[in-house]
Protein backbone atom coordinates (compact mmCIF):
# COMPACT_ATOMS: atom_id res chain seq x y z
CA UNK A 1 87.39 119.44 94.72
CA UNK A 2 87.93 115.87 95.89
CA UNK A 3 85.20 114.37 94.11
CA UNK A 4 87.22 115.89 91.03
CA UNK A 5 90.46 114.01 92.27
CA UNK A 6 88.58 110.74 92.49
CA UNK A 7 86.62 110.90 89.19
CA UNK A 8 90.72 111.03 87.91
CA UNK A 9 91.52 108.40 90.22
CA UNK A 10 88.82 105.90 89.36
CA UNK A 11 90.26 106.54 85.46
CA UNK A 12 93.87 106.64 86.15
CA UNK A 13 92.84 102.68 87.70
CA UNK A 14 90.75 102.00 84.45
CA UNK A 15 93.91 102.36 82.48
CA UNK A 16 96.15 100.49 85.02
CA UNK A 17 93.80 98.07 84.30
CA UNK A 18 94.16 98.13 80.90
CA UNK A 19 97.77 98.56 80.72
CA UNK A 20 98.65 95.63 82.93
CA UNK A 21 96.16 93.42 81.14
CA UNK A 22 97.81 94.85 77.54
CA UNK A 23 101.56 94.52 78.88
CA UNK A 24 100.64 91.01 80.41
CA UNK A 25 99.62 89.92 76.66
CA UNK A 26 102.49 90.75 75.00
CA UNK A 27 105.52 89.83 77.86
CA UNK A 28 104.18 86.28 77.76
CA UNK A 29 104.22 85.99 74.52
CA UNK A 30 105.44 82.86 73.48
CA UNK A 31 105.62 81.58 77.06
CA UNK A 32 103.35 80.16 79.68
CA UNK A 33 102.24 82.64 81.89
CA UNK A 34 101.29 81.47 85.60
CA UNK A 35 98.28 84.15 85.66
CA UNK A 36 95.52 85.31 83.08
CA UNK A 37 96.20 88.65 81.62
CA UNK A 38 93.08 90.10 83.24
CA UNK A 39 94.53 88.67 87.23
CA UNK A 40 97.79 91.02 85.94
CA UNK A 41 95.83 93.91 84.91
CA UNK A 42 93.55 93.53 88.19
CA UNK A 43 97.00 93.39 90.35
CA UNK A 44 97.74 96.71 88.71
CA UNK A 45 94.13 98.20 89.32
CA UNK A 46 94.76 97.50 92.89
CA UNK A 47 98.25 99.01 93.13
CA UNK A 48 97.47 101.96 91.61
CA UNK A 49 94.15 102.61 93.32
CA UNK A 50 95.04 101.27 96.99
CA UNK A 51 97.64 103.82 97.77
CA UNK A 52 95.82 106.73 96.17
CA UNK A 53 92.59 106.09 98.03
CA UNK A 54 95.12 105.41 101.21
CA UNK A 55 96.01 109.16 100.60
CA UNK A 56 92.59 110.43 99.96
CA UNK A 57 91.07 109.37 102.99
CA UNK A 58 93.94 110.54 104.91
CA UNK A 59 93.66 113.62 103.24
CA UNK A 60 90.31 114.07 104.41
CA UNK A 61 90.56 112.58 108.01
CA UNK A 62 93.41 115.08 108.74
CA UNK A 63 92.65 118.22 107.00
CA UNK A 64 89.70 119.37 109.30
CA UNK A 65 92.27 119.33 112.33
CA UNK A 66 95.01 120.95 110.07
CA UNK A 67 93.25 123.61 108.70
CA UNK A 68 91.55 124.93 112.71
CA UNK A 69 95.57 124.51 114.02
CA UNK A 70 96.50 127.31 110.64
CA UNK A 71 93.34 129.38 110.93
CA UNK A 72 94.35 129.68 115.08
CA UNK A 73 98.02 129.93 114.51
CA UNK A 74 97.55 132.93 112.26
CA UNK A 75 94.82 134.63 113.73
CA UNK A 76 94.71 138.32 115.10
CA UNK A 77 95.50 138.72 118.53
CA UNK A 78 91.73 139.93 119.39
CA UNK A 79 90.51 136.36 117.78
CA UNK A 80 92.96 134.35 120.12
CA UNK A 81 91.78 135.66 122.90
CA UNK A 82 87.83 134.51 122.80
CA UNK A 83 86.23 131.88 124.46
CA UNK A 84 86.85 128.96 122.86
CA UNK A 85 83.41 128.20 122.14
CA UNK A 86 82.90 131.76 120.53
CA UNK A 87 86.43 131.50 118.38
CA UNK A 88 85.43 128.61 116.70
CA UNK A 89 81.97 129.80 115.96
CA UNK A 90 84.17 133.30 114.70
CA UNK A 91 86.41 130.60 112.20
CA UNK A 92 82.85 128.94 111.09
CA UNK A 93 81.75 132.01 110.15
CA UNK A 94 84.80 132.50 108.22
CA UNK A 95 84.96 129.71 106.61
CA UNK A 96 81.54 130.64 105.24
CA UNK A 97 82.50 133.86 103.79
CA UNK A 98 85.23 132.36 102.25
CA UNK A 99 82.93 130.23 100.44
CA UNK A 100 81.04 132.93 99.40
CA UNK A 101 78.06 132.69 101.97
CA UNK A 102 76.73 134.67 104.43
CA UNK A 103 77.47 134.38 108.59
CA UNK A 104 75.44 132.88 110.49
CA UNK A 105 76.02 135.94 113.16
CA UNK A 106 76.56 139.29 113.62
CA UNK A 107 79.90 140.09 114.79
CA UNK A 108 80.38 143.72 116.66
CA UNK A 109 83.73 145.50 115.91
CA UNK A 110 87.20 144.61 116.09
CA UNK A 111 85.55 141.29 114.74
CA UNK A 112 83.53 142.04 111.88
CA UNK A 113 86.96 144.23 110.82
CA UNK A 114 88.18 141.18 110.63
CA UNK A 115 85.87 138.79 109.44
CA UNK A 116 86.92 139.25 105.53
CA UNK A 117 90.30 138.84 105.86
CA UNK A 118 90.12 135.38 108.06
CA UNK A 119 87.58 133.84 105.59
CA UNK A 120 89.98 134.62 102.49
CA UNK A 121 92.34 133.14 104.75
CA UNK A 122 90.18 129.92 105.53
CA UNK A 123 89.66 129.38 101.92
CA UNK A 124 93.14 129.91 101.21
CA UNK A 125 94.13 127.26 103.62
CA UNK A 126 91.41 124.93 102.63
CA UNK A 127 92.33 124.84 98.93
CA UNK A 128 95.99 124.44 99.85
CA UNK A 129 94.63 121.59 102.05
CA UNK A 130 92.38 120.08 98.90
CA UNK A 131 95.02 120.65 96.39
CA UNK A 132 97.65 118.80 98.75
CA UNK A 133 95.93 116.07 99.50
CA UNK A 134 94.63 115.35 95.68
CA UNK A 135 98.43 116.17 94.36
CA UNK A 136 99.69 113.62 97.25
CA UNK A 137 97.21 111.17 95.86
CA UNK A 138 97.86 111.05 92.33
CA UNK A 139 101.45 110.97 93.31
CA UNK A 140 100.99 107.83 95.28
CA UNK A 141 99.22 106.05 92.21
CA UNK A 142 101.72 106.93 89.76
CA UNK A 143 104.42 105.09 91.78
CA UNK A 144 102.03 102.80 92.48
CA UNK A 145 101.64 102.24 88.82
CA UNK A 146 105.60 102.08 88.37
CA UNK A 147 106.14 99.53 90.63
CA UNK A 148 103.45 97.68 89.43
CA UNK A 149 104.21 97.73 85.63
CA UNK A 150 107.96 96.93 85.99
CA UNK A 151 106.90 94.03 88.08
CA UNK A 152 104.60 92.38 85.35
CA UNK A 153 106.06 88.94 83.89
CA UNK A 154 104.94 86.02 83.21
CA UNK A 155 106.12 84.13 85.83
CA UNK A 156 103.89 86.94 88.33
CA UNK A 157 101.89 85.11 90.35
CA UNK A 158 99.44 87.79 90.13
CA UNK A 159 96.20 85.87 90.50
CA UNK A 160 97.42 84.96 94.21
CA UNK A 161 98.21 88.17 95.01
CA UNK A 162 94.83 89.53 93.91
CA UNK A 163 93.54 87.08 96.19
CA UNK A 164 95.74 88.28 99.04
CA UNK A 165 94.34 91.36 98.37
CA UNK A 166 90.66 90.56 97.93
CA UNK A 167 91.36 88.19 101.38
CA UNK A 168 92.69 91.30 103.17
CA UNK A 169 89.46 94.18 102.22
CA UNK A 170 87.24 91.19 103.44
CA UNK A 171 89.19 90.95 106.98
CA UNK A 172 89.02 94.73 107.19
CA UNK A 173 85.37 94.38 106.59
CA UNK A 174 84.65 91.24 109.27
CA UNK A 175 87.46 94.05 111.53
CA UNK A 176 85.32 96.52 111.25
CA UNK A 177 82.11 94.72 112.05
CA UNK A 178 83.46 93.66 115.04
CA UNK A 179 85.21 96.31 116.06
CA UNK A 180 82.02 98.49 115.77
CA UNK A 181 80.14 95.63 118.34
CA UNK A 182 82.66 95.58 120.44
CA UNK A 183 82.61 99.81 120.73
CA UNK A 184 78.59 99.28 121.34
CA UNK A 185 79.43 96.59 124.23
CA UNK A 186 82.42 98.80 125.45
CA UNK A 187 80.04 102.14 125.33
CA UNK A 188 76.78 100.18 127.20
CA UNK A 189 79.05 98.61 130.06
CA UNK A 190 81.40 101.50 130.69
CA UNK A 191 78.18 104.17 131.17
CA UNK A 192 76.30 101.74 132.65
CA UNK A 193 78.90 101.07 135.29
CA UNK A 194 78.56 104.74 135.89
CA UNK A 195 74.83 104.47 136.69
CA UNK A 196 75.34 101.31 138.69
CA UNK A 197 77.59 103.17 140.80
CA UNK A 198 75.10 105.68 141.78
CA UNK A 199 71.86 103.38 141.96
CA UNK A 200 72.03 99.79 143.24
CA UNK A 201 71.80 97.05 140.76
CA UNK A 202 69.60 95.42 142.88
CA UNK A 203 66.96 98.24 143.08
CA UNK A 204 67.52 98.79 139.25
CA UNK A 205 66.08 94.71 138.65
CA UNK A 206 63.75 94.30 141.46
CA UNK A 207 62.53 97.83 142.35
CA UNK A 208 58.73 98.22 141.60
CA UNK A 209 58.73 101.96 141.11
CA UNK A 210 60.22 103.71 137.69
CA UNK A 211 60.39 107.72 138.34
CA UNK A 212 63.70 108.79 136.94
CA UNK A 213 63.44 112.36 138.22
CA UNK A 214 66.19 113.75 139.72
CA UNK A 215 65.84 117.38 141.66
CA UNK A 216 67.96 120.16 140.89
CA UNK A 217 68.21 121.69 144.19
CA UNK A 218 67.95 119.50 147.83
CA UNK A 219 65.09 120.89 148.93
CA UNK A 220 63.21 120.18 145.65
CA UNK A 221 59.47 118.31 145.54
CA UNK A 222 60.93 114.90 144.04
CA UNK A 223 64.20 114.85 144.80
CA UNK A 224 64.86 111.45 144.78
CA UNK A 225 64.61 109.30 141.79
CA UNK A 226 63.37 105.77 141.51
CA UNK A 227 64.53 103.35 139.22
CA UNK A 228 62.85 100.34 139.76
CA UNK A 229 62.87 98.96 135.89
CA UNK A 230 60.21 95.76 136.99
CA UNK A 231 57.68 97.79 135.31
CA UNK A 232 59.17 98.35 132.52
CA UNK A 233 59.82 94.64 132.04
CA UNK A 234 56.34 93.95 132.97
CA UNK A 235 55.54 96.17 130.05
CA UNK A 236 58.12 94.94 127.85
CA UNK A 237 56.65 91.18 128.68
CA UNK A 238 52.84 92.02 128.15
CA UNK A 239 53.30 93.71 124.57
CA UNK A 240 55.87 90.81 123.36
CA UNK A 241 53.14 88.38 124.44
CA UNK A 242 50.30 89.85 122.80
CA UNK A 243 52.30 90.21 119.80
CA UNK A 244 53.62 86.41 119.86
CA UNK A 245 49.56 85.39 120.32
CA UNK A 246 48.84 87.63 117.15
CA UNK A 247 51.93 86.57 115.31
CA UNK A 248 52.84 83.12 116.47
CA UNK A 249 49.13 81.51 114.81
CA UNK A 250 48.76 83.84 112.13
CA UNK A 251 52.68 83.51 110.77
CA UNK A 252 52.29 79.71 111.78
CA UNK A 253 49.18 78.61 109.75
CA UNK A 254 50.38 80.76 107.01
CA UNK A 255 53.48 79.16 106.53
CA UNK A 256 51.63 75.72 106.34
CA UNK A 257 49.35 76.69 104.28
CA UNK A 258 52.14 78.19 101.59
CA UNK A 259 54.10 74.88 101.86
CA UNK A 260 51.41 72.10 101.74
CA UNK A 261 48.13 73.41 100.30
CA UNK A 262 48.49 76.48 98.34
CA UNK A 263 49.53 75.65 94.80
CA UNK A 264 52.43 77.51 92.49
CA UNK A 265 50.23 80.05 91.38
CA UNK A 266 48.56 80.94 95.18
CA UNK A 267 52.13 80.95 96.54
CA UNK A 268 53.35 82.70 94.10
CA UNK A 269 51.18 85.81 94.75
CA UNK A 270 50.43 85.09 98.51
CA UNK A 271 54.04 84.70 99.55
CA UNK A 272 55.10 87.74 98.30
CA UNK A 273 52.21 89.76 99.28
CA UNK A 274 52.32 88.44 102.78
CA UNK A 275 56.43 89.42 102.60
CA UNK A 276 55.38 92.61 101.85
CA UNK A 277 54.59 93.84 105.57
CA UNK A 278 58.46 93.38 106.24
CA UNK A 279 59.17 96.22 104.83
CA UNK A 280 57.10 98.71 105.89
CA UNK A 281 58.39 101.35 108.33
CA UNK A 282 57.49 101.03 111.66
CA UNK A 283 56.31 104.31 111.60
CA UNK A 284 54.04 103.31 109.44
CA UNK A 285 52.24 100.70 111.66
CA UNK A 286 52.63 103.42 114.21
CA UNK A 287 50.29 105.66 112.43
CA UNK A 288 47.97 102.71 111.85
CA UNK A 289 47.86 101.53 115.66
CA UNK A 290 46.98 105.45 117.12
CA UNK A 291 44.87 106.40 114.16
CA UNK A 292 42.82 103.54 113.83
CA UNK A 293 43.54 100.54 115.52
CA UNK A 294 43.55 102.68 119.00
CA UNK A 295 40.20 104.62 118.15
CA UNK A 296 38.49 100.94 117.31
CA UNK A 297 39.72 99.13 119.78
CA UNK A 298 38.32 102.18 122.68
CA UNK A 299 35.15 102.05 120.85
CA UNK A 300 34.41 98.31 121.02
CA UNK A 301 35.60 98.01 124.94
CA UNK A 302 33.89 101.51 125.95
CA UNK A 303 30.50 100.01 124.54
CA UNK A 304 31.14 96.20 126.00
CA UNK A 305 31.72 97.71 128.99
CA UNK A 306 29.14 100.23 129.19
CA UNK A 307 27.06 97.68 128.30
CA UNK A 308 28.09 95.28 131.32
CA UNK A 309 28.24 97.42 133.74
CA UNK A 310 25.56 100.18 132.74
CA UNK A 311 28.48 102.66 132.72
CA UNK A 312 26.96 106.32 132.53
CA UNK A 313 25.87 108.22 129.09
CA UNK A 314 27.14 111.40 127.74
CA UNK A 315 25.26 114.31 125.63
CA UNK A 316 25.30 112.45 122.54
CA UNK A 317 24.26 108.81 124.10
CA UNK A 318 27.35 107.25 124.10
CA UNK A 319 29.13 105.22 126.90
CA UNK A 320 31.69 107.57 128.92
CA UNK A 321 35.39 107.09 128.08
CA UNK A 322 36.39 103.65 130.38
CA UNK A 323 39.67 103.07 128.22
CA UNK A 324 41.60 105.05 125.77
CA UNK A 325 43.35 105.20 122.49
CA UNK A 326 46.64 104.06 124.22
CA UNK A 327 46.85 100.70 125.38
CA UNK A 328 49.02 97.72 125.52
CA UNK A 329 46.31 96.04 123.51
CA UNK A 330 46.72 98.43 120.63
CA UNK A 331 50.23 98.23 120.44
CA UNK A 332 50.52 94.61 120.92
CA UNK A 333 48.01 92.96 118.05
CA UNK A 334 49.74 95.87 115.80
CA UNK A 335 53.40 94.78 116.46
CA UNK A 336 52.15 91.15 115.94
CA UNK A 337 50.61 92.18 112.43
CA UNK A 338 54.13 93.49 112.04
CA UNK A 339 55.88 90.07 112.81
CA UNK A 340 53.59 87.65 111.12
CA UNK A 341 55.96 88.03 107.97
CA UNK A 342 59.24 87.15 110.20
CA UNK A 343 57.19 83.77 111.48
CA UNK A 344 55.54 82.90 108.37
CA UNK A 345 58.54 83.23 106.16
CA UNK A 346 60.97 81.29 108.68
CA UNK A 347 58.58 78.73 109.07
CA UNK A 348 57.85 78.07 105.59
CA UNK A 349 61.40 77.60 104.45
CA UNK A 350 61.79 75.13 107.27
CA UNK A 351 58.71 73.44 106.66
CA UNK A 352 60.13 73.14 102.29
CA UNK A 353 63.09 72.05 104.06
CA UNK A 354 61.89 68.83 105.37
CA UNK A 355 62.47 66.10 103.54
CA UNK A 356 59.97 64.87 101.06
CA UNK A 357 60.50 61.21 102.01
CA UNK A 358 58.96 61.58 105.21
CA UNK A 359 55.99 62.75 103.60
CA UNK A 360 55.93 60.06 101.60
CA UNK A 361 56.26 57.78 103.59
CA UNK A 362 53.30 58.86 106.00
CA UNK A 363 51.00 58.76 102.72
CA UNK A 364 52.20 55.11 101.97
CA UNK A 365 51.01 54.56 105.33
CA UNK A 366 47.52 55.60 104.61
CA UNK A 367 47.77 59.20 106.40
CA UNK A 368 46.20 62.20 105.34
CA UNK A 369 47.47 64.99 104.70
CA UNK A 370 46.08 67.21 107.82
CA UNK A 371 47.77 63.74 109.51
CA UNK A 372 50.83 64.47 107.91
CA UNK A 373 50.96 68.11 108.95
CA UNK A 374 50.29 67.49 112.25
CA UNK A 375 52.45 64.34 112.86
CA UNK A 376 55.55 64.24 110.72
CA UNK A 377 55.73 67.73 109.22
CA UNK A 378 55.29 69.96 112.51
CA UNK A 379 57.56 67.45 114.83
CA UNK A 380 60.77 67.52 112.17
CA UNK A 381 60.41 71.32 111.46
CA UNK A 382 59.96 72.17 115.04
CA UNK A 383 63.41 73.07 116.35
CA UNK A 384 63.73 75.53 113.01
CA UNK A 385 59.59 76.81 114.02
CA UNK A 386 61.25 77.71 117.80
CA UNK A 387 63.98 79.53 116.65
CA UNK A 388 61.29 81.40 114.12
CA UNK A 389 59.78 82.67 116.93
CA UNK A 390 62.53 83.18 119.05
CA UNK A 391 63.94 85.67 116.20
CA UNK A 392 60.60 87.48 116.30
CA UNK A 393 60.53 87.91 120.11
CA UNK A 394 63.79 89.34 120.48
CA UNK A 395 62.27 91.71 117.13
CA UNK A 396 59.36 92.31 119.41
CA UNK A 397 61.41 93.25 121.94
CA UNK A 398 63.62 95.52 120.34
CA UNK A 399 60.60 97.50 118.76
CA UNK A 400 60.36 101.04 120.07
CA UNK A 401 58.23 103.72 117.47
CA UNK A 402 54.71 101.70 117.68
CA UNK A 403 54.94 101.30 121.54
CA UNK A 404 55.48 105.04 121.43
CA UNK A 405 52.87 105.94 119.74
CA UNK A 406 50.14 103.29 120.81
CA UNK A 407 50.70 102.06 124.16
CA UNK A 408 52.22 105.51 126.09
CA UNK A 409 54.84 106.38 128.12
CA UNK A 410 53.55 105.41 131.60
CA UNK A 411 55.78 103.11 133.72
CA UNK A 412 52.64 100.72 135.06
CA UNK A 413 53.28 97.22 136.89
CA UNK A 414 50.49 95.60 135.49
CA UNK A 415 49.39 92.65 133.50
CA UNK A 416 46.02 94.38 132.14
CA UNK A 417 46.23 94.59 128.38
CA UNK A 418 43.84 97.58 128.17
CA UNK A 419 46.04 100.02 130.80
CA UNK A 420 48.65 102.29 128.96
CA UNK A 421 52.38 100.49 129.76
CA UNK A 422 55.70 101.34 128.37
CA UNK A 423 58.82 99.40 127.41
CA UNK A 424 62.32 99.86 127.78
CA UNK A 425 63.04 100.98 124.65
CA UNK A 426 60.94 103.76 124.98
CA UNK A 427 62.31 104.73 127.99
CA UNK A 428 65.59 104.93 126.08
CA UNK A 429 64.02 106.87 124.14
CA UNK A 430 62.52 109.36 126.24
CA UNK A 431 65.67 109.85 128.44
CA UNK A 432 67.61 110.86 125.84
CA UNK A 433 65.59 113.04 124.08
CA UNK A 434 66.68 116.65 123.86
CA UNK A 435 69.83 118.18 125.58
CA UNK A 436 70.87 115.68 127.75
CA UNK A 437 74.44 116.04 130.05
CA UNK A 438 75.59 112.57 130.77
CA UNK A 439 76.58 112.87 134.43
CA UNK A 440 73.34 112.11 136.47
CA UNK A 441 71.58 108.96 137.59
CA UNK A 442 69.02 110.18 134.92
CA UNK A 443 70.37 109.94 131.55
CA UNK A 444 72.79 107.40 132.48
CA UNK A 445 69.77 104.84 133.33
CA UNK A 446 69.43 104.61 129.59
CA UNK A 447 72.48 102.59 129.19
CA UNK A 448 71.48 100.31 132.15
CA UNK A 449 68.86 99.74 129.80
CA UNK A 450 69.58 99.55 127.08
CA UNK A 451 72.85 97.04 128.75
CA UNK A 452 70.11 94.93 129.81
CA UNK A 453 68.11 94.97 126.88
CA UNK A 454 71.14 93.75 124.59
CA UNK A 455 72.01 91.13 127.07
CA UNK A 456 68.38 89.63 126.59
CA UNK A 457 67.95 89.94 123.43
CA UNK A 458 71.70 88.67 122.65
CA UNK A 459 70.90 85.21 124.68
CA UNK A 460 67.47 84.81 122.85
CA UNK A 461 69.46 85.02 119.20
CA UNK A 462 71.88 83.14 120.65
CA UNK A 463 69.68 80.16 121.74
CA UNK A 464 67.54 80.83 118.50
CA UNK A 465 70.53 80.33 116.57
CA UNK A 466 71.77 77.01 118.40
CA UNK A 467 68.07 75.70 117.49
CA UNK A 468 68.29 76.17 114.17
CA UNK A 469 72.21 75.10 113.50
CA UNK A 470 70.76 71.87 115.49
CA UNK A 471 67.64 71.67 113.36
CA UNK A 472 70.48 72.33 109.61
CA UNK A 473 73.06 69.75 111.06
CA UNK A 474 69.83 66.85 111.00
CA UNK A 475 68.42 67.64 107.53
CA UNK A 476 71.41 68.97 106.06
């Protein structure tokens, strides 16, 4: 029912529109107006849509809370009297009925006597609820729509009004943006103060042993949990690095090659082609790394191993399993496949945005253009090429569903890139999977974290940021 009280609100602000722009026309008639007779019927657009919408979303906010106070305030004694929990499953039930559905349960008597008669109830309520809110709404733009027209003149300074307006949705926008950041910030610190108070912050940076277990009972085979995060930093560290080697030369040379070699027609077709890995899912390169990356990878080291160290046969004559599917390895040279477009991109508009005189003026001096490259191009355009990379490390360090899938969940301290390792992402991940009640050490070493994580990669945008403002303010 509210869509149908917006589909008449959207035309009830068509005509405002109209009218204001019509009645604008003919009052200045004959006199100079200070605004365009579109700015007057845009002023009356907003007046008659703002307050309307105002009332529609508080319509909908409120009604939820509204209609569970009316459905408990009228409700048989019987129904009062149940567990919370079960009365508001009883209402949801009734609600469905009045909708014409089925329960989701099976209700034993007095309930089920009563189960009919509270869902024509709900849906009573609910379309009193609707209707009120749509009625209040249409209401609000019709005096929005007198006050408007009786307002329109020619000496309305309507266009700065619209203005105010327009300047006003875009603060709420920039509000809520950073209202939203500062929730995230307010959510991380305040839960991660909660872990901190149970496990040292000390032992949470520099412990060496990641087992976030915690035992039910005293007396219970693991009952104390360590949360040492080292190796999951260590693991973090190893699969950004192998992803930077992959990415970093790959996105690098690319990017050259676009800018100074390739002509129109090759970057035409290249460029977009090699954009096109941006935007595939992560998922995606997930499947790829454990279904064939993973497989490929074992194969090649099983053999060069078996082959080194004259590792023992099985039935079929091939080299017994030395590594597996899931390795840092896999996970790393996939994620860097995954970031070449962020480097090569980056880098290439930097590169374009060197100017052409210094170019020039290193071919007047008899250079070549591999010269060039290497000695005037690279030099300017590398503050902008750091923070290229810098953005893709804090992406590399952020990435959780191919780690998950190709490098396992095993909290390792070590630097070898064919052991299975896991990041902290994934260990957010994993810790709050499933039913999870946020009062132990357990879940709440997620948001310690996950704090940390946004704390690292916050000062790597930050400093990638300051690079490239510093690299804009000298070409600019």
């Amino acid at each position: 029912m509210i869509w149908i009280f917006l589909l008449l609100l959207i035309a009830f602000s068509g005509l405002a529109y109209l009218g204001g722009r019509a009645l604008a026309t003919r009052r200045s008639a004959g006199a100079k107006a200070h605004s365009r007779p579109g700015q007057h019927g845009l002023y009356a657009l907003i007046w008659v849509g703002m307050p309307a919408l105002v009332m529609l979303a508080a319509a909908s906010i409120f009604s939820a809370p509204l209609e569970r106070q009316m459905l408990a305030a009228g409700a048989p004694e019987s129904i009062v009297q149940l567990e919370p929990f079960r009365r508001e499953a009883f209402f949801s039930d009734a609600r469905r009925i009045g909708q014409g559905l089925e329960a989701q349960q099976i209700w034993p008597a007095p309930y089920a006597e009563e189960l009919p008669a509270e869902g024509r109830r709900a849906h009573s309520i609910s379309s009193a609820l609707n209707w009120g809110g749509g009625v209040a709404a249409l209401i609000a733009a019709v005096l929005g729509g007198v006050f408007v027209f009786v307002r329109i003149r020619p000496d309305l300074r309507a266009r700065n009004k619209v203005e105010g307006w327009i300047s006003l949705v875009l603060f709420a926008c920039s509000a809520v943006a950073v209202l939203t950041t500062v929730g995230i910030i307010f959510s991380l610190v305040w839960d991660s103060l909660r872990f901190f108070a149970s496990v040292p912050v000390t032992e949470f940076l520099f412990g060496t042993k990641w087992s976030p277990q915690m035992a039910i009972r005293a007396d219970q085979i693991g009952s104390s949990g360590a949360f040492g995060a080292v190796p999951l930093f260590a693991g973090t560290f190893l699969i950004m690095l192998i992803a930077m080697l992959v990415a970093g030369p790959i996105g690098l040379f690319s990017a050259i090659y676009l800018s100074e070699y390739a002509g129109r027609r090759t970057r035409a077709v290249v460029k977009p082609m090699l954009e096109v890995l941006a935007g595939v899912p992560t998922v995606v390169y997930g499947f790829f790394a454990a279904l064939t990356v993973g497989p490929a990878f074992r194969v090649f080291f099983n053999t060069i191993g078996g082959w080194l160290v004259g590792g023992p046969l099985d039935g079929m004559g091939q080299y017994l399993l030395l590594v597996q599917n899931q390795m840092a390895l896999v996970a790393g040279a996939v994620m860097g496949i995954m970031l070449i477009p962020f480097v090569s991109s980056l880098s290439d508009d930097i590169m374009n945005a060197v100017p052409q005189s210094l170019r020039d003026g290193s071919y007047a001096m008899g250079a070549t253009k591999s010269e060039t490259v290497k000695k005037v191009l690279l030099p300017a355009a590398l503050p902008g090429i750091a923070g290229a990379f810098l953005l893709a490390v804090s992406r590399a360090i952020g990435e959780t569903m191919i780690v998950t899938m190709a490098a396992g969940l095993a909290a390792k301290l070590t630097l070898n890139p064919l052991d299975t390792v896991t990041t902290v992402t994934v260990q957010i991940v994993t810790l709050l999977t499933g039913d999870q009640e946020f009062n132990s050490p357990k879940t709440l070493a997620a948001f310690g974290l996950g704090l940390t994580l946004f704390v690292v990669t916050l000062l790597l945008n930050i400093v990638a940021m300051r690079i490239v403002q510093a690299y804009r303010e000298q070409y600019d």
